[in-house]
Protein backbone atom coordinates (compact mmCIF):
# COMPACT_ATOMS: atom_id res chain seq x y z
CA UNK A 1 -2.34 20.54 22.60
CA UNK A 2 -2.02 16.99 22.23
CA UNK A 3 0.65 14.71 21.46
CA UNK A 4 0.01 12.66 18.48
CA UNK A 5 0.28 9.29 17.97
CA UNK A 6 2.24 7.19 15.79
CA UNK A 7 -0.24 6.78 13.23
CA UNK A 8 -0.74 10.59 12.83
CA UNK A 9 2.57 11.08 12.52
CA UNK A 10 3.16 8.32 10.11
CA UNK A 11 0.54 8.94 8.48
CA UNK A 12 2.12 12.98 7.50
CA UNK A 13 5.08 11.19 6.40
CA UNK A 14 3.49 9.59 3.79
CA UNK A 15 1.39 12.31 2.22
CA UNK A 16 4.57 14.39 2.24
CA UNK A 17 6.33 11.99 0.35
CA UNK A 18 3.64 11.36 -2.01
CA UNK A 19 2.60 14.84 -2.11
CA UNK A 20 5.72 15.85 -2.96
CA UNK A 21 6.33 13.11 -6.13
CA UNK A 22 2.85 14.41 -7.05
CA UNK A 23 4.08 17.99 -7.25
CA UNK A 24 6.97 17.34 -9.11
CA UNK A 25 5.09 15.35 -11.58
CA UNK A 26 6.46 11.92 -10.57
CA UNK A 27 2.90 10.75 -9.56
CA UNK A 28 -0.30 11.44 -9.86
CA UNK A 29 -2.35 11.06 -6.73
CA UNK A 30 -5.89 9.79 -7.60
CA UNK A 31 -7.62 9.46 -4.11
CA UNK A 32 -7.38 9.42 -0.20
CA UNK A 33 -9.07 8.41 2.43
CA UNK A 34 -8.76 9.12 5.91
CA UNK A 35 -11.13 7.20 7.92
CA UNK A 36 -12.36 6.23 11.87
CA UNK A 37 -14.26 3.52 12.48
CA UNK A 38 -16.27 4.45 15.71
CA UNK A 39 -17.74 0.99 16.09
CA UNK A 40 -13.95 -0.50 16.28
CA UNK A 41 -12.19 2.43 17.30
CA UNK A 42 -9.93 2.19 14.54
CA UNK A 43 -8.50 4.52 11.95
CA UNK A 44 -7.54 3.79 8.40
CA UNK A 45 -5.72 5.99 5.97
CA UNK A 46 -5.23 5.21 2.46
CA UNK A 47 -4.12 7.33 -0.86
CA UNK A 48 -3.97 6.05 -4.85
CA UNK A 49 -1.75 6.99 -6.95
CA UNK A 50 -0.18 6.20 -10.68
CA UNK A 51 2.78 7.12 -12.50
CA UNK A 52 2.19 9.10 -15.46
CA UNK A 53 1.32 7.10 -18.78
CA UNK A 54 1.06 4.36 -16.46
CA UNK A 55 -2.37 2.06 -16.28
CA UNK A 56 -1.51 0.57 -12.83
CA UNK A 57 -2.86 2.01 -9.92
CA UNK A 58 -1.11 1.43 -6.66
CA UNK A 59 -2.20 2.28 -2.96
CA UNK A 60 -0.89 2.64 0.35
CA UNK A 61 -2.88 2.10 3.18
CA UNK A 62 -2.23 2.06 7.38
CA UNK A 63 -4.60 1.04 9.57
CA UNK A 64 -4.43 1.29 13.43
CA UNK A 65 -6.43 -0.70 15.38
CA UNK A 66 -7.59 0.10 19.27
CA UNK A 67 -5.20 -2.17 20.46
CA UNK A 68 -2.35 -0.02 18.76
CA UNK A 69 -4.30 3.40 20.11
CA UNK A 70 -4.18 1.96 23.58
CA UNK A 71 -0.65 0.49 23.67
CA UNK A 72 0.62 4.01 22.98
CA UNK A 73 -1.86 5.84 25.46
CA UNK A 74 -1.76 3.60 28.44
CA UNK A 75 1.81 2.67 29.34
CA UNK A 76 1.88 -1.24 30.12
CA UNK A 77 4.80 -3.76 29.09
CA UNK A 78 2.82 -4.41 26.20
CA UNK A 79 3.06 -1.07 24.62
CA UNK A 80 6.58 -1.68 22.73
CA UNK A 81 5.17 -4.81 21.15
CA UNK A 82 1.67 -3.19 19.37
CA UNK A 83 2.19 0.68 19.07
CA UNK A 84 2.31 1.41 15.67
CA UNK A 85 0.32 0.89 12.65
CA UNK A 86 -0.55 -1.84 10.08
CA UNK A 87 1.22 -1.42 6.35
CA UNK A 88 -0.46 -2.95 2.98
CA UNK A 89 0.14 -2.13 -0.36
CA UNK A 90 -1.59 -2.60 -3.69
CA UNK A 91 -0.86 -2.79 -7.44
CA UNK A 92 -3.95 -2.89 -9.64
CA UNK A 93 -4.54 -3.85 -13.30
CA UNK A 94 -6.59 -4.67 -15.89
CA UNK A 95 -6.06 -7.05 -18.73
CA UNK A 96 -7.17 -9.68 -21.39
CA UNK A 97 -7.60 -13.37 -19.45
CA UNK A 98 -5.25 -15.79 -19.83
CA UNK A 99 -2.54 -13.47 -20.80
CA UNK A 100 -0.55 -13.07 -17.73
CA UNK A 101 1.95 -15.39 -16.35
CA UNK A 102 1.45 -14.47 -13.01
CA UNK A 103 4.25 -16.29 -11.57
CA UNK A 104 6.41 -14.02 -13.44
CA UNK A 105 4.24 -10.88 -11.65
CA UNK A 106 4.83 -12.76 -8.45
CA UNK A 107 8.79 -12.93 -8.82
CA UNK A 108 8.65 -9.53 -9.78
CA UNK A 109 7.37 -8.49 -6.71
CA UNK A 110 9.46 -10.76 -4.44
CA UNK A 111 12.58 -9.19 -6.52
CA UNK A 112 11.61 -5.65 -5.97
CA UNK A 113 10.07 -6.87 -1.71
CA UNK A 114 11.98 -9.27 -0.60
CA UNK A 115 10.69 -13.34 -0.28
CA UNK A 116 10.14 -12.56 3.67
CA UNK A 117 7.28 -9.90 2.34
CA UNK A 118 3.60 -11.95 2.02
CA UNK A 119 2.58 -11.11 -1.69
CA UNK A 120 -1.40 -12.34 -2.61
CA UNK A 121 -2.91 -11.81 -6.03
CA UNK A 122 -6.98 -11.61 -6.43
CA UNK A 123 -8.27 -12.21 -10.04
CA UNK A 124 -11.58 -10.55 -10.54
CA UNK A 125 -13.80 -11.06 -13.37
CA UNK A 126 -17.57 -10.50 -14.60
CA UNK A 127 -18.54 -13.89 -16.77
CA UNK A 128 -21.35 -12.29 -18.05
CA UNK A 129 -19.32 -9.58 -20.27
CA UNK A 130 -18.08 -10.61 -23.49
CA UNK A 131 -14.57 -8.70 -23.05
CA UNK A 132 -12.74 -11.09 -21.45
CA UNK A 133 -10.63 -8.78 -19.28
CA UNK A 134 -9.70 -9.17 -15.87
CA UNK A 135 -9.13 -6.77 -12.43
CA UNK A 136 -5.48 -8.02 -10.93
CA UNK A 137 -5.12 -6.64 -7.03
CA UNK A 138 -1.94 -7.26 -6.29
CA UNK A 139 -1.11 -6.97 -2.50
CA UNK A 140 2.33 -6.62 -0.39
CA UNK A 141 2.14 -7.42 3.13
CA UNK A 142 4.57 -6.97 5.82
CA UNK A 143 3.41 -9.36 8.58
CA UNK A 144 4.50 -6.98 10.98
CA UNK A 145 3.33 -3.28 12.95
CA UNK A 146 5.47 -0.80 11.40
CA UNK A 147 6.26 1.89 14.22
CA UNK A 148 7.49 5.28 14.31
CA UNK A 149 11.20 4.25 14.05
CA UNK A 150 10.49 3.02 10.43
CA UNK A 151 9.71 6.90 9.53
CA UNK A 152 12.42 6.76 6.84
CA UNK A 153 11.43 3.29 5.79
CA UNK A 154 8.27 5.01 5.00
CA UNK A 155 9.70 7.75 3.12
CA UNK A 156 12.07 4.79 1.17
CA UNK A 157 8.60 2.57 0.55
CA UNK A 158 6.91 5.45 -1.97
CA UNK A 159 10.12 5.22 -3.97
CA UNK A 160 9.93 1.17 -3.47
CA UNK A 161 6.38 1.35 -4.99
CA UNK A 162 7.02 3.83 -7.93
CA UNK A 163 9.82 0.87 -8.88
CA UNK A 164 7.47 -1.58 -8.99
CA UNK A 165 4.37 0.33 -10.64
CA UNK A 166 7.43 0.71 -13.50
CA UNK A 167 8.53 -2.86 -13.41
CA UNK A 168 4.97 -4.00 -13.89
CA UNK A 169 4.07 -1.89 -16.71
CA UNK A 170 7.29 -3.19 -18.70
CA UNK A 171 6.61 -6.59 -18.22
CA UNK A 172 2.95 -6.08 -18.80
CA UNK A 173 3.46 -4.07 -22.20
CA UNK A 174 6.15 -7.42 -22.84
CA UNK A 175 3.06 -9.48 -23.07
């Protein structure tokens, strides 16, 4: 048997906490993905979820890159500083354009993150359609590899993003 790396273990973490939120009808998981990219020898995991009555859909993702494979597998003085995994998170939305003060959104999220968290927003939005709504991907960085002593961090971050899926959808149904 082999010993599994930080990602794989990380990576169970998560769906247990998320799983478990889903079964006791805290979430509702959407989608997952758990993917290997064999031309970068990298792995990406990812899983959706909402809160019920909720129209914001957020996702966790961790990616491990070869780098991050190889610091764990082949001891070298290096291996402290890149074994573990990259963290992102995203809050999606639609709404009508023009109707969103998205500075408030953004001091939402630095409330809920912290201001040392990296916190992008990408409008999306077909000009063509007469609706005049927009997609809002909201995304929380954390500039950082997040490694297998962050375990309970992880556990703490699903809580973290049910929070903010709920502070959203307040100040969105505000508007």
């Amino acid at each position: 048997m082999f010993d599994p790396t930080a990602f794989d273990n990380m990576k169970v973490v998560i769906e247990g906490a998320l799983y478990d939120k889903d079964s006791n009808g805290d979430i509702v998981i959407i989608d997952r993905n758990d993917l290997i990219n064999m031309a970068k020898m990298s792995r990406r995991f990812n899983v959706s979820f909402q809160v019920p009555n909720s129209s914001i859909t957020a996702v966790i993702e961790m990616e491990a890159k070869l780098v991050n494979l190889a610091a764990e597998l082949i001891p070298s003085s290096l291996s402290g500083q890149l074994a573990g995994c990259h963290v992102k998170l995203q809050f999606s939305l639609d709404h009508q354009n023009g109707k969103m003060d998205y500075h408030a959104m953004e001091a939402i999220l630095l409330n809920v993150w912290g201001v040392t968290r990296k916190i992008t927003m990408a409008v999306h939005y077909n000009p063509l359609e007469i609706e005049n709504k927009v997609s809002n991907v909201i995304t929380v960085e954390f500039g950082r590899l997040i490694g297998e002593d962050q375990l309970d961090d992880l556990v703490e971050m699903t809580e973290v993003m049910t929070t903010t899926i709920q502070e959203l959808e307040h100040f969105y149904n505000q508007i």
